[in-house]
PDB file of N, CA and C in Angstrom:
ATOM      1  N   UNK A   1      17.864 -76.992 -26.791  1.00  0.00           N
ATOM      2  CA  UNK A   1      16.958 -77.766 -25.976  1.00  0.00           C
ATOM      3  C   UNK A   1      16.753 -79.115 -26.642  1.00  0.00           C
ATOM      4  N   UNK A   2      16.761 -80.516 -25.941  1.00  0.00           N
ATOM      5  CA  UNK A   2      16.606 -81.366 -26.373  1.00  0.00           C
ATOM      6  C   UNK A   2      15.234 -81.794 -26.395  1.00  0.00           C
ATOM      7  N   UNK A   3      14.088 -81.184 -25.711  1.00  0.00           N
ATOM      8  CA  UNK A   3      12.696 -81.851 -25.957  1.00  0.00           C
ATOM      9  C   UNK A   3      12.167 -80.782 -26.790  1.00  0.00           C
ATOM     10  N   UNK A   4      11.794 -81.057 -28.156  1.00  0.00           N
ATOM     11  CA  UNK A   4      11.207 -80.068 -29.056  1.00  0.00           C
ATOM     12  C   UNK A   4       9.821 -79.626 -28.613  1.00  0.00           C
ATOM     13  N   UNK A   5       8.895 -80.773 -28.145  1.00  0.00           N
ATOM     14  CA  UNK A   5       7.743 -80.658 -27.687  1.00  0.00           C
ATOM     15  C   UNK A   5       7.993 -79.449 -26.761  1.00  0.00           C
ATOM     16  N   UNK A   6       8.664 -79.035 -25.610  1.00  0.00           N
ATOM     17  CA  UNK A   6       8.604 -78.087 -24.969  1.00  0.00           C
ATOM     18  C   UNK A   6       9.522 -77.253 -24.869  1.00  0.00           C
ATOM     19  N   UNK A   7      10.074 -76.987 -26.168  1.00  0.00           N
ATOM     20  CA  UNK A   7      10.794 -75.794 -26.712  1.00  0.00           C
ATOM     21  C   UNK A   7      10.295 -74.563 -27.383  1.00  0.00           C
ATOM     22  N   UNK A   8      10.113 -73.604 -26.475  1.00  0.00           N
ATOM     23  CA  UNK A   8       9.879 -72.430 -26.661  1.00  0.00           C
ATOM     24  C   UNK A   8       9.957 -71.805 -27.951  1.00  0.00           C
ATOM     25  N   UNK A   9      10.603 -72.130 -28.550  1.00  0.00           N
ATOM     26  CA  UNK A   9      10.879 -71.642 -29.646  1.00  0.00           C
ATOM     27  C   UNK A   9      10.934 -72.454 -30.703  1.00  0.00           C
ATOM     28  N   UNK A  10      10.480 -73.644 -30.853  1.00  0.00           N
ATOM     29  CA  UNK A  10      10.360 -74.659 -31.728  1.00  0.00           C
ATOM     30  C   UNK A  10       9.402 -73.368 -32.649  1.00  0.00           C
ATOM     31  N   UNK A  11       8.665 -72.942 -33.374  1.00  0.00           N
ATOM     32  CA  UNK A  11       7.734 -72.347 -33.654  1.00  0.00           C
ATOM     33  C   UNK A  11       8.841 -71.132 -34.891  1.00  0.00           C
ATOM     34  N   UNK A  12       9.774 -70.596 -33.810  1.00  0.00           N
ATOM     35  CA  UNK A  12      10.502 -69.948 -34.777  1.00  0.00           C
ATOM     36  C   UNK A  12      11.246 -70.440 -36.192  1.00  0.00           C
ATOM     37  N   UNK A  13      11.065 -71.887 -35.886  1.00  0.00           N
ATOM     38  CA  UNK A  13      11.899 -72.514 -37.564  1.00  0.00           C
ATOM     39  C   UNK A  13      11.089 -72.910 -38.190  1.00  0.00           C
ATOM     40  N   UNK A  14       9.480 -72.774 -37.777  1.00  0.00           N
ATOM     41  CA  UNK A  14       8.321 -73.697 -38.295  1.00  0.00           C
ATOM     42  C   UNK A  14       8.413 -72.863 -39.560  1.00  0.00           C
ATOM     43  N   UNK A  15       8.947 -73.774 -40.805  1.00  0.00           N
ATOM     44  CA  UNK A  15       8.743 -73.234 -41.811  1.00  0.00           C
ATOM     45  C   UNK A  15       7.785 -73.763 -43.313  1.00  0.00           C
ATOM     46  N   UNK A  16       7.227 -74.608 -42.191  1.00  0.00           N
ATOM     47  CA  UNK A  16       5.958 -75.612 -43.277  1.00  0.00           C
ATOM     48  C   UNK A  16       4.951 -75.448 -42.864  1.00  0.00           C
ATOM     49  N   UNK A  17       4.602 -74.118 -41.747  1.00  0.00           N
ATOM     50  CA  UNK A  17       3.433 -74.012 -41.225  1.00  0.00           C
ATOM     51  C   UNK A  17       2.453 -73.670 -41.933  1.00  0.00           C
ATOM     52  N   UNK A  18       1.451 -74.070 -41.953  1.00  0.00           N
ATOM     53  CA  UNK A  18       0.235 -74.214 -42.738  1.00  0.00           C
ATOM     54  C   UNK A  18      -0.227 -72.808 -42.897  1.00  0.00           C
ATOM     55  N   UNK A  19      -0.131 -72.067 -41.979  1.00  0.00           N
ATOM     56  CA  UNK A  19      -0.709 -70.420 -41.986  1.00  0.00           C
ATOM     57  C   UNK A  19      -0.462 -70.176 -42.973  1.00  0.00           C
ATOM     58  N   UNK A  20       0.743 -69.872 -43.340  1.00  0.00           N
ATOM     59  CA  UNK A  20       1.801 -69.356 -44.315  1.00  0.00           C
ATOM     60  C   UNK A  20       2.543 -70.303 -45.634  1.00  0.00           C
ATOM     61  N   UNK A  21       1.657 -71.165 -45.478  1.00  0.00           N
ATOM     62  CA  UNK A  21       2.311 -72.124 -46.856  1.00  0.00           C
ATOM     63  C   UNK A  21       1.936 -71.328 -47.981  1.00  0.00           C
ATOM     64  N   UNK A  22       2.332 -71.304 -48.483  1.00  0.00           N
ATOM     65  CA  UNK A  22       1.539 -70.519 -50.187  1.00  0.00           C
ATOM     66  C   UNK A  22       1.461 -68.911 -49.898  1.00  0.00           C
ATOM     67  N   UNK A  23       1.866 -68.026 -49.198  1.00  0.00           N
ATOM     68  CA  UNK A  23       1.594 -67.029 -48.970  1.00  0.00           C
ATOM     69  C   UNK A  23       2.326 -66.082 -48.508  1.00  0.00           C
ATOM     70  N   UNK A  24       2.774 -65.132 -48.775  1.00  0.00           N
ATOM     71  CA  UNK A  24       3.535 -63.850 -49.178  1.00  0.00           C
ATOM     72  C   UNK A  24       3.903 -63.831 -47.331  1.00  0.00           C
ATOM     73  N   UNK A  25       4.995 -64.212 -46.594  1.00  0.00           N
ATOM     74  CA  UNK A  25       5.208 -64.069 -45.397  1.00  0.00           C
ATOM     75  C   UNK A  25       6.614 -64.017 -44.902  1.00  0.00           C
ATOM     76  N   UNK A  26       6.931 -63.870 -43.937  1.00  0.00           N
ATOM     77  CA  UNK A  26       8.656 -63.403 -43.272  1.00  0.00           C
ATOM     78  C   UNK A  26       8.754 -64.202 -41.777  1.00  0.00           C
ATOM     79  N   UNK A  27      10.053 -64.566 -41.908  1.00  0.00           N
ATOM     80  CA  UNK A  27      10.114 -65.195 -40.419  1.00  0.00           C
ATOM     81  C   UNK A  27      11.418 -63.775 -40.145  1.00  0.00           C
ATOM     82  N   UNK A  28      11.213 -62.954 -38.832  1.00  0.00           N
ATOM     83  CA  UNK A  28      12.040 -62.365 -37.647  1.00  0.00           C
ATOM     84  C   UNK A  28      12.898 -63.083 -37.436  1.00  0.00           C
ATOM     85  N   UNK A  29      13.898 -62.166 -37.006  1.00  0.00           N
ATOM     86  CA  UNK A  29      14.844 -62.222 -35.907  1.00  0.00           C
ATOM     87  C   UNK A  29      15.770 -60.679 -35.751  1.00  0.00           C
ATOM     88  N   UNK A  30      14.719 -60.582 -34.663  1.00  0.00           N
ATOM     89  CA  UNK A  30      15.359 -59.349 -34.443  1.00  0.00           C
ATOM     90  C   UNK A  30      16.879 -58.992 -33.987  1.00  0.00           C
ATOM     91  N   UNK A  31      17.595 -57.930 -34.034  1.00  0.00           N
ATOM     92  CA  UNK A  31      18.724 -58.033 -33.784  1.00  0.00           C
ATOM     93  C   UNK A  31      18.719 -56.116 -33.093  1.00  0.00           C
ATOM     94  N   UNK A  32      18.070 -56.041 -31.841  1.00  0.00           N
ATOM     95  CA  UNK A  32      18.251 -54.509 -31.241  1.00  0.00           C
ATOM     96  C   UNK A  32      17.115 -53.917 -31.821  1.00  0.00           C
ATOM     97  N   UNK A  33      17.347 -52.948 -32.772  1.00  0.00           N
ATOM     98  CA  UNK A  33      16.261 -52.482 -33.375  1.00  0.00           C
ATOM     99  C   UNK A  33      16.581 -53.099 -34.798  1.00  0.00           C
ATOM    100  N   UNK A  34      17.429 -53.342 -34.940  1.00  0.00           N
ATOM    101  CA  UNK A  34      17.147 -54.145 -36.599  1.00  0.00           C
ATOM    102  C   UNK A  34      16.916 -55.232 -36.672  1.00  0.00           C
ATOM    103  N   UNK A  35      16.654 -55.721 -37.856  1.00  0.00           N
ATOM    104  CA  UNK A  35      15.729 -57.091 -38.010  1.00  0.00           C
ATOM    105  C   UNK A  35      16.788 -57.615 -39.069  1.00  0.00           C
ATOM    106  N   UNK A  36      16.640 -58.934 -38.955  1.00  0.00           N
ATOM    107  CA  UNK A  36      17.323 -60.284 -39.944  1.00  0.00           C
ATOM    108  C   UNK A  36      16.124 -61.083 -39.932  1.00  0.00           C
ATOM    109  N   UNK A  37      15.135 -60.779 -41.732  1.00  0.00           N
ATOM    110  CA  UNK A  37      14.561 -61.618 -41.735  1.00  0.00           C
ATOM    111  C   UNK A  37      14.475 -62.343 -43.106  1.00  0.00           C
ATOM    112  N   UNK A  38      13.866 -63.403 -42.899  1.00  0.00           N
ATOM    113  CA  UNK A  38      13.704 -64.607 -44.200  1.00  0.00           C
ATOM    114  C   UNK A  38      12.204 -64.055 -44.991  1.00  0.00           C
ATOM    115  N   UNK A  39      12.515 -63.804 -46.588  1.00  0.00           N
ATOM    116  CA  UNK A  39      10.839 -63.798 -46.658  1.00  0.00           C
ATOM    117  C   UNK A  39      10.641 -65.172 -48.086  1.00  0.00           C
ATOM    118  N   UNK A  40       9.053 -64.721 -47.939  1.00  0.00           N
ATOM    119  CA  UNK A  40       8.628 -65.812 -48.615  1.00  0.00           C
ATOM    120  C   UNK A  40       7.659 -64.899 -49.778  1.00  0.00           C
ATOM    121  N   UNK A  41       8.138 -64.898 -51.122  1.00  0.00           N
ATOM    122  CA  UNK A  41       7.191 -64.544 -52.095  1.00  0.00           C
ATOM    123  C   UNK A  41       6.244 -65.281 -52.387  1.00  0.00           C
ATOM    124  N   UNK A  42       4.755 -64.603 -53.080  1.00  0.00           N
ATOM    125  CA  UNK A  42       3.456 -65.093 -53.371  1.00  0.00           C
ATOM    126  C   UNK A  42       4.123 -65.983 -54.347  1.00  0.00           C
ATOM    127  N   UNK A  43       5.282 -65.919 -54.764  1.00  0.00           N
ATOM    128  CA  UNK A  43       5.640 -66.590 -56.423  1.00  0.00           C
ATOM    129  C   UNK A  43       6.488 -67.421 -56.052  1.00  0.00           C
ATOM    130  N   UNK A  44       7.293 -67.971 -55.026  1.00  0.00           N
ATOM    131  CA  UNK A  44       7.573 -68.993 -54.584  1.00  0.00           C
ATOM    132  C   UNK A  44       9.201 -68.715 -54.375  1.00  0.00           C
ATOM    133  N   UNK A  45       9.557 -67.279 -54.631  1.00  0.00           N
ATOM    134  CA  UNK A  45      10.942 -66.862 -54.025  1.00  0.00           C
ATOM    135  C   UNK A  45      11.124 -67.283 -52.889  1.00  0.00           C
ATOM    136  N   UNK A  46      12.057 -67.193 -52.357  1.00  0.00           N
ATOM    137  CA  UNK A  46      12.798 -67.104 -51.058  1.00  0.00           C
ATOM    138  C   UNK A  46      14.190 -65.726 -50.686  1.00  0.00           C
ATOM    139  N   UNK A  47      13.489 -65.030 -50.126  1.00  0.00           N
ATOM    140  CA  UNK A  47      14.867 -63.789 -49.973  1.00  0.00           C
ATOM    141  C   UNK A  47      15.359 -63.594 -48.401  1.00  0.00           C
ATOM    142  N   UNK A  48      16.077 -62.975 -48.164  1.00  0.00           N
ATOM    143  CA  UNK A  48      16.561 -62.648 -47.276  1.00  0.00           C
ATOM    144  C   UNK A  48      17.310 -60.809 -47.112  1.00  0.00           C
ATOM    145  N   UNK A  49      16.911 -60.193 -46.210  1.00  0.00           N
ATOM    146  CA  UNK A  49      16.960 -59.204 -45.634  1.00  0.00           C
ATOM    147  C   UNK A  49      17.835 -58.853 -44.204  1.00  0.00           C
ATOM    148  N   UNK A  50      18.880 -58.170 -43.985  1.00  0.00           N
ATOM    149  CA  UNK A  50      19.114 -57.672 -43.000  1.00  0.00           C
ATOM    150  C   UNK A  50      19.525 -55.836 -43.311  1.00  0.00           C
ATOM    151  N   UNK A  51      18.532 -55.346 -42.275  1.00  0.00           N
ATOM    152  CA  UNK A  51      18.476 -54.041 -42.218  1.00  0.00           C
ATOM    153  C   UNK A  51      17.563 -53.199 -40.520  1.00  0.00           C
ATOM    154  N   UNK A  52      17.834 -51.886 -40.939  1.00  0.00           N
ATOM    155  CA  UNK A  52      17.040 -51.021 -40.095  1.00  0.00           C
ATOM    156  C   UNK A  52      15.774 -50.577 -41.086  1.00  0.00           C
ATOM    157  N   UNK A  53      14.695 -50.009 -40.305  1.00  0.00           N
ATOM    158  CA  UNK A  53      13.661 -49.454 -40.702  1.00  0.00           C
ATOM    159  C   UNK A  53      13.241 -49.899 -42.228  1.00  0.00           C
ATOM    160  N   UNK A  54      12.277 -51.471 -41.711  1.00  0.00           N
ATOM    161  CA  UNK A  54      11.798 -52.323 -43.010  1.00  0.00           C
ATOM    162  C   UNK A  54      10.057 -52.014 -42.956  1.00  0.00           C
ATOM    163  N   UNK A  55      10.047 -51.255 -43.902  1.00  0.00           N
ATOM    164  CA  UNK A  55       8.388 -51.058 -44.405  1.00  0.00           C
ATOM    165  C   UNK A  55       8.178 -51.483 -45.285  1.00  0.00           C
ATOM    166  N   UNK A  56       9.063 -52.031 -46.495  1.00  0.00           N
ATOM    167  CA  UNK A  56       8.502 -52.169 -47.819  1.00  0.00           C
ATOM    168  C   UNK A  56       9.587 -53.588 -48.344  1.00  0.00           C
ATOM    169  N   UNK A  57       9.363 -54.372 -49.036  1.00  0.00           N
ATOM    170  CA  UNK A  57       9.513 -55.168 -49.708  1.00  0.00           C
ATOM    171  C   UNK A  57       9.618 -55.514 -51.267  1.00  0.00           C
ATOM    172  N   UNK A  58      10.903 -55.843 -51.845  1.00  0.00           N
ATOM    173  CA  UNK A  58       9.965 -55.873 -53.437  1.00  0.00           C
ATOM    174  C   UNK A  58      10.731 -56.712 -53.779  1.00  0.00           C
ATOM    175  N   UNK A  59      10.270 -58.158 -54.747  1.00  0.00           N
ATOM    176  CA  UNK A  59      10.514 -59.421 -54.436  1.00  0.00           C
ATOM    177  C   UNK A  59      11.967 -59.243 -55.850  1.00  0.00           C
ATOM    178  N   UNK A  60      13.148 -60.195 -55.143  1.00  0.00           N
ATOM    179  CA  UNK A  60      13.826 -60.038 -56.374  1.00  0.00           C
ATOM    180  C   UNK A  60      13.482 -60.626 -57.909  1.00  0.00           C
ATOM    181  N   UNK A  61      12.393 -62.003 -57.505  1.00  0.00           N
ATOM    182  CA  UNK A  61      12.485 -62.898 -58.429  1.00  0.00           C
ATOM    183  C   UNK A  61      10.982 -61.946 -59.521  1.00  0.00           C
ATOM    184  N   UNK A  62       9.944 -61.965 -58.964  1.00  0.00           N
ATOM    185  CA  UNK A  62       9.202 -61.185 -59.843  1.00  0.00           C
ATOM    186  C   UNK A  62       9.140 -59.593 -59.610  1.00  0.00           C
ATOM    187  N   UNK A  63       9.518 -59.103 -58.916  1.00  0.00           N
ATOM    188  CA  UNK A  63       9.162 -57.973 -59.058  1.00  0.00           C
ATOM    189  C   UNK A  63       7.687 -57.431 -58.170  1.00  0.00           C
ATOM    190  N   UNK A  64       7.328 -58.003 -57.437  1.00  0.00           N
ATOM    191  CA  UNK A  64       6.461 -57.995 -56.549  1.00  0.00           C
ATOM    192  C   UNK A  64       6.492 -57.055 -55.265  1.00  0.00           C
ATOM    193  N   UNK A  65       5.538 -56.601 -54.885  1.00  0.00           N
ATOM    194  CA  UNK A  65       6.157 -55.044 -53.682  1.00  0.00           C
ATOM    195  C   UNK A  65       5.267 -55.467 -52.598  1.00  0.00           C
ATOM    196  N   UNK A  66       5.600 -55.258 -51.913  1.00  0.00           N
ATOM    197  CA  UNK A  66       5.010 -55.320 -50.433  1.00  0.00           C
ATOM    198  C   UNK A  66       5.164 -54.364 -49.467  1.00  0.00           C
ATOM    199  N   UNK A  67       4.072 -54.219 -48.568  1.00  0.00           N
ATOM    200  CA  UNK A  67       4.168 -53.216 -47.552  1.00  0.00           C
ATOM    201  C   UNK A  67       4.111 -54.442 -46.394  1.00  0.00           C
ATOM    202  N   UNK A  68       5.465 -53.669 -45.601  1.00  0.00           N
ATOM    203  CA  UNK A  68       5.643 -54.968 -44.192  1.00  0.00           C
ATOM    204  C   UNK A  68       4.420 -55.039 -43.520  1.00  0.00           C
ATOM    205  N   UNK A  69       4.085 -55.777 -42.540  1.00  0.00           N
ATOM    206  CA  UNK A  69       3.086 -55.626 -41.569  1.00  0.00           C
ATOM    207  C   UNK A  69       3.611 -55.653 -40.417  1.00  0.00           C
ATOM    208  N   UNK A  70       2.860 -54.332 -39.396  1.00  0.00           N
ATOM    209  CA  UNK A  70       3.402 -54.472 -38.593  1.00  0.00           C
ATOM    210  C   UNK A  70       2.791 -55.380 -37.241  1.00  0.00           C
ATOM    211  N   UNK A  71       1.641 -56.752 -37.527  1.00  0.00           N
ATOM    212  CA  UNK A  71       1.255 -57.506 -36.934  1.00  0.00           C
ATOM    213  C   UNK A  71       2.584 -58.572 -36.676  1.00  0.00           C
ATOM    214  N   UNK A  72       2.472 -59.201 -35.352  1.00  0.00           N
ATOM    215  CA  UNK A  72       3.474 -60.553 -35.064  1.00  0.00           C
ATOM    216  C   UNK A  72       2.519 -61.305 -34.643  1.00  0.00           C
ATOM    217  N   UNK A  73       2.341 -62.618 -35.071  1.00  0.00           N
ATOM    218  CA  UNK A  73       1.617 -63.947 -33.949  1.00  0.00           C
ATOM    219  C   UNK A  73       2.393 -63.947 -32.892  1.00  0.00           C
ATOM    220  N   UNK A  74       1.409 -64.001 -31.892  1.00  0.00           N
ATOM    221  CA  UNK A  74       1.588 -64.746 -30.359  1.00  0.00           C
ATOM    222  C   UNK A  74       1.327 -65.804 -30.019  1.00  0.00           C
ATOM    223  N   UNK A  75       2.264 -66.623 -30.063  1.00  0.00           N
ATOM    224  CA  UNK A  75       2.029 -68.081 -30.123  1.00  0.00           C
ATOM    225  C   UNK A  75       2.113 -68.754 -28.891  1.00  0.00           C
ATOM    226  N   UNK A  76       0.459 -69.305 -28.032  1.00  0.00           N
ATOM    227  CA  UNK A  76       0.518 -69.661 -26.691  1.00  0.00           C
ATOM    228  C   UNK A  76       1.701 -70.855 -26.890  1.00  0.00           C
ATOM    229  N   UNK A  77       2.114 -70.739 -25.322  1.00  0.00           N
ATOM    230  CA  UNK A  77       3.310 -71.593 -24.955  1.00  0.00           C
ATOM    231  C   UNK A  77       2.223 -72.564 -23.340  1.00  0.00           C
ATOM    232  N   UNK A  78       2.713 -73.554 -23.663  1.00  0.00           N
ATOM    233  CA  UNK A  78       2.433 -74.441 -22.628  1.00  0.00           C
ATOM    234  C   UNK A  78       3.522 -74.425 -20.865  1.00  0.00           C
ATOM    235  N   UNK A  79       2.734 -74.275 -20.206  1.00  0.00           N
ATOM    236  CA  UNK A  79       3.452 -74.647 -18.652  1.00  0.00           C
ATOM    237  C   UNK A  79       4.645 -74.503 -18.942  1.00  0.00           C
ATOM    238  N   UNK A  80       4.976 -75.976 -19.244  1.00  0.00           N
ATOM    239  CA  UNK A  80       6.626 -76.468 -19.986  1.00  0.00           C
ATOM    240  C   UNK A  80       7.424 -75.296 -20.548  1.00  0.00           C
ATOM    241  N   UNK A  81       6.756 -74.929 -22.456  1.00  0.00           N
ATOM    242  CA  UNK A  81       7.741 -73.982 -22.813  1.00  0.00           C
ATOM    243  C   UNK A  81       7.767 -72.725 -22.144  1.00  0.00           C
ATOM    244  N   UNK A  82       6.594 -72.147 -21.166  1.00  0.00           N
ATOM    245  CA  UNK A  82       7.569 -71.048 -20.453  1.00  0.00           C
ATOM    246  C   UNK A  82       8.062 -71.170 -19.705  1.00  0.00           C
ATOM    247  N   UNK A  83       8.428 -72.162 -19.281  1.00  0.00           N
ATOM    248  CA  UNK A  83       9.450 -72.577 -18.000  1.00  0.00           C
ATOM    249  C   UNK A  83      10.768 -72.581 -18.725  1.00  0.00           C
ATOM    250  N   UNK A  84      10.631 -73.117 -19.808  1.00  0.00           N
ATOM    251  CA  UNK A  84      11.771 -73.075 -20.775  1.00  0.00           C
ATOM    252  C   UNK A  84      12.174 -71.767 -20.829  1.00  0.00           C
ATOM    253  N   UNK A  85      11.299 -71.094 -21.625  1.00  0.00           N
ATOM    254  CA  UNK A  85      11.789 -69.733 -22.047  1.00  0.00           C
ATOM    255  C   UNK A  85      12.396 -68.657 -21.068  1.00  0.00           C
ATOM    256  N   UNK A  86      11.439 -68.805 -19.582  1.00  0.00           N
ATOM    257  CA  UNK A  86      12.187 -68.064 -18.579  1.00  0.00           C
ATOM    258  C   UNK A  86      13.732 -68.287 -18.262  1.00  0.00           C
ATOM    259  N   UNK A  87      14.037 -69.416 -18.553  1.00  0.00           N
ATOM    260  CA  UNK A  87      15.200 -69.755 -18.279  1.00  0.00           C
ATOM    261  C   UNK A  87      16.232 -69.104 -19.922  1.00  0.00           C
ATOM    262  N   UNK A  88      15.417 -69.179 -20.766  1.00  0.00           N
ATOM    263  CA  UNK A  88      16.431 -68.584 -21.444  1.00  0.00           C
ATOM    264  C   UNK A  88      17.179 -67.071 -20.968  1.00  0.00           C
ATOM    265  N   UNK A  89      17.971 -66.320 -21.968  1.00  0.00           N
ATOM    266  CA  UNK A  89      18.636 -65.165 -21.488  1.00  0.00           C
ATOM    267  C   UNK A  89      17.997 -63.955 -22.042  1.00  0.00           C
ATOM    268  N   UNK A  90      16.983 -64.577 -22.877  1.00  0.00           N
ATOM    269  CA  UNK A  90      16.306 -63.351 -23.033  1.00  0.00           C
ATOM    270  C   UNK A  90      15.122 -63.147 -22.587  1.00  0.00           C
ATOM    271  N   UNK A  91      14.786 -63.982 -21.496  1.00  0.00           N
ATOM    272  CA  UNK A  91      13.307 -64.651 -21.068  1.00  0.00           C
ATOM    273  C   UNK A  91      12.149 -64.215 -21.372  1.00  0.00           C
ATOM    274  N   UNK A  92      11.145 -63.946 -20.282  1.00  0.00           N
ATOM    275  CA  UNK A  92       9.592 -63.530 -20.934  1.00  0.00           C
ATOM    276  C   UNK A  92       9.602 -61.757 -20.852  1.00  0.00           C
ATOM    277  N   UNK A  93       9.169 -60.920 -21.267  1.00  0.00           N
ATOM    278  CA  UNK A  93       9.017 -60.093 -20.964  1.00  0.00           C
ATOM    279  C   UNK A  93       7.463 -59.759 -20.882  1.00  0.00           C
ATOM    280  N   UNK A  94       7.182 -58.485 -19.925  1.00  0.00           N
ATOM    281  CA  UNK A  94       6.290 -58.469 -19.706  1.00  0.00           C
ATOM    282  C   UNK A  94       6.018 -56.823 -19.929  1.00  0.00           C
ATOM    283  N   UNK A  95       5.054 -56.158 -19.951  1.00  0.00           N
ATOM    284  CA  UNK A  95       4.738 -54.634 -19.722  1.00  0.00           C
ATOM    285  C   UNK A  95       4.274 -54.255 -18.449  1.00  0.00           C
ATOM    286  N   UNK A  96       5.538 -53.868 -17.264  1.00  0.00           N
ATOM    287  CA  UNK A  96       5.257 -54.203 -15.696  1.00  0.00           C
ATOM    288  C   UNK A  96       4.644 -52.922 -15.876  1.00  0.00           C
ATOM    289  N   UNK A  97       4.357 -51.307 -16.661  1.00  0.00           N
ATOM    290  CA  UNK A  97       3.723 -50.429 -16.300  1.00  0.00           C
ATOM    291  C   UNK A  97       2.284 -50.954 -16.023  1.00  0.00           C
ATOM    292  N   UNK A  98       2.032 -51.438 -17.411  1.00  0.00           N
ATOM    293  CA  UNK A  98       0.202 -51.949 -17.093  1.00  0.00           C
ATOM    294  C   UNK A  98      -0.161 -53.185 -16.175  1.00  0.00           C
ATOM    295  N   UNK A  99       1.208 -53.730 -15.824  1.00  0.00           N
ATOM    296  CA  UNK A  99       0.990 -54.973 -14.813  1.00  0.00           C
ATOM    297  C   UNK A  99       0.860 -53.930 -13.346  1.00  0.00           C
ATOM    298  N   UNK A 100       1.591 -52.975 -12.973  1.00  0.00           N
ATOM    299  CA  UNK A 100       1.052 -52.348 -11.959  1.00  0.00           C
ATOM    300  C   UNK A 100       0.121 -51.419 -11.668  1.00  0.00           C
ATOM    301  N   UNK A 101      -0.589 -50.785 -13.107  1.00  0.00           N
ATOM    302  CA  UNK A 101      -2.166 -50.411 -12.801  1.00  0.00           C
ATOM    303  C   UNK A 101      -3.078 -51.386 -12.780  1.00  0.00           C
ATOM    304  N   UNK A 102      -2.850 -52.946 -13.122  1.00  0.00           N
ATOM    305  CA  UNK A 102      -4.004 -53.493 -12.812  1.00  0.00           C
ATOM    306  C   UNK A 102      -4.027 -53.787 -11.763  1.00  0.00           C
ATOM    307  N   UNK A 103      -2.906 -54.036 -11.052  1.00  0.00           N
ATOM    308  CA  UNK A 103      -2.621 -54.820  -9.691  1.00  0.00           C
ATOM    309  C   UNK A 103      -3.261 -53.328  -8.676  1.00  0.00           C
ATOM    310  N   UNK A 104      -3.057 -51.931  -8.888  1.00  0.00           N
ATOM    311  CA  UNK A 104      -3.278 -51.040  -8.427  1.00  0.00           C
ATOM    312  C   UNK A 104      -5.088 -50.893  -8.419  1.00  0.00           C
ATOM    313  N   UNK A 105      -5.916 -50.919  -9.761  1.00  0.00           N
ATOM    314  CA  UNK A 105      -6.909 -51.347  -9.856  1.00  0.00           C
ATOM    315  C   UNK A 105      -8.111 -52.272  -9.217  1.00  0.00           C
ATOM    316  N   UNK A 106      -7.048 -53.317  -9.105  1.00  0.00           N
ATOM    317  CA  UNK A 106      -7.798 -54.368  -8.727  1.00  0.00           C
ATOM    318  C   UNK A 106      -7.355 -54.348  -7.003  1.00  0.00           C
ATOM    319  N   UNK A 107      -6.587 -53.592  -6.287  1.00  0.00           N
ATOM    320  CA  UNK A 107      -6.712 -53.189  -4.910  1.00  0.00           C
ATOM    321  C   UNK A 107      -7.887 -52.333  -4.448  1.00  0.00           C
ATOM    322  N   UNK A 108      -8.074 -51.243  -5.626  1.00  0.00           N
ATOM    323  CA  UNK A 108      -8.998 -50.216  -5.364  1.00  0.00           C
ATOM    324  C   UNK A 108     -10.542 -50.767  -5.609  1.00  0.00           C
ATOM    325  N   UNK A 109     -10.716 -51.827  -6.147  1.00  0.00           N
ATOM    326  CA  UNK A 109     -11.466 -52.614  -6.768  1.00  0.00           C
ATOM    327  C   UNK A 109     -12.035 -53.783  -5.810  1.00  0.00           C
ATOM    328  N   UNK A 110     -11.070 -53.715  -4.779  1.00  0.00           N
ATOM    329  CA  UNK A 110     -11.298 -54.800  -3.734  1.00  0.00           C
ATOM    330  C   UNK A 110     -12.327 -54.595  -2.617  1.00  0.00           C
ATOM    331  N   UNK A 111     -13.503 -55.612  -2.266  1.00  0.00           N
ATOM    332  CA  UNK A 111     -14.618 -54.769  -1.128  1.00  0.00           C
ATOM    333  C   UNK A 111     -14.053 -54.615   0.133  1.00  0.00           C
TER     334      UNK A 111
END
């Protein structure tokens, strides 16, 4: 994409983000069920990982252990980048089970 401002995924290379400057963190990329990810030691390593079933961590440079987390940020997207992103090939996904009990809900819900 040539406009970064409304690139969906600008966010995935953010690697000077302030959240995570100084602090024990991993950038994703999932691959099916396995993951290819980048991490970042409290001690200022940099490693890299590709595998299945990642719970634990232990840093090469000090010796440092970690338990993964299984939290992800959701990072709002503007108008723009989901217009973007729909158009990508892996577009938005959604959870249509609970999208059709609310829609079911909110019929039964109706005066």
């Amino acid at each position: 994409m040539s406009d970064i401002k409304n690139d969906p995924l600008r966010h995935v290379h953010d690697t000077d983000n302030a959240t995570f400057r100084g602090k024990p963190h991993g950038w994703i990329q999932w691959k099916g069920t396995g993951v290819c990810i980048d991490l970042h030691c409290e001690c200022g390593a940099h490693g890299h990982v590709d595998t299945d079933f990642f719970y634990f961590y232990k840093c090469f440079a000090c010796g440092r252990t970690y338990a993964v987390g299984a939290n992800v940020a959701l990072i709002p997207l503007t108008p723009e980048q989901s217009a973007a992103a729909e158009a990508l090939p892996c577009g938005i996904k959604i959870d249509e089970k609970r999208k059709e009990e609310k829609e079911f809900q909110e019929l039964i819900d109706a005066p």
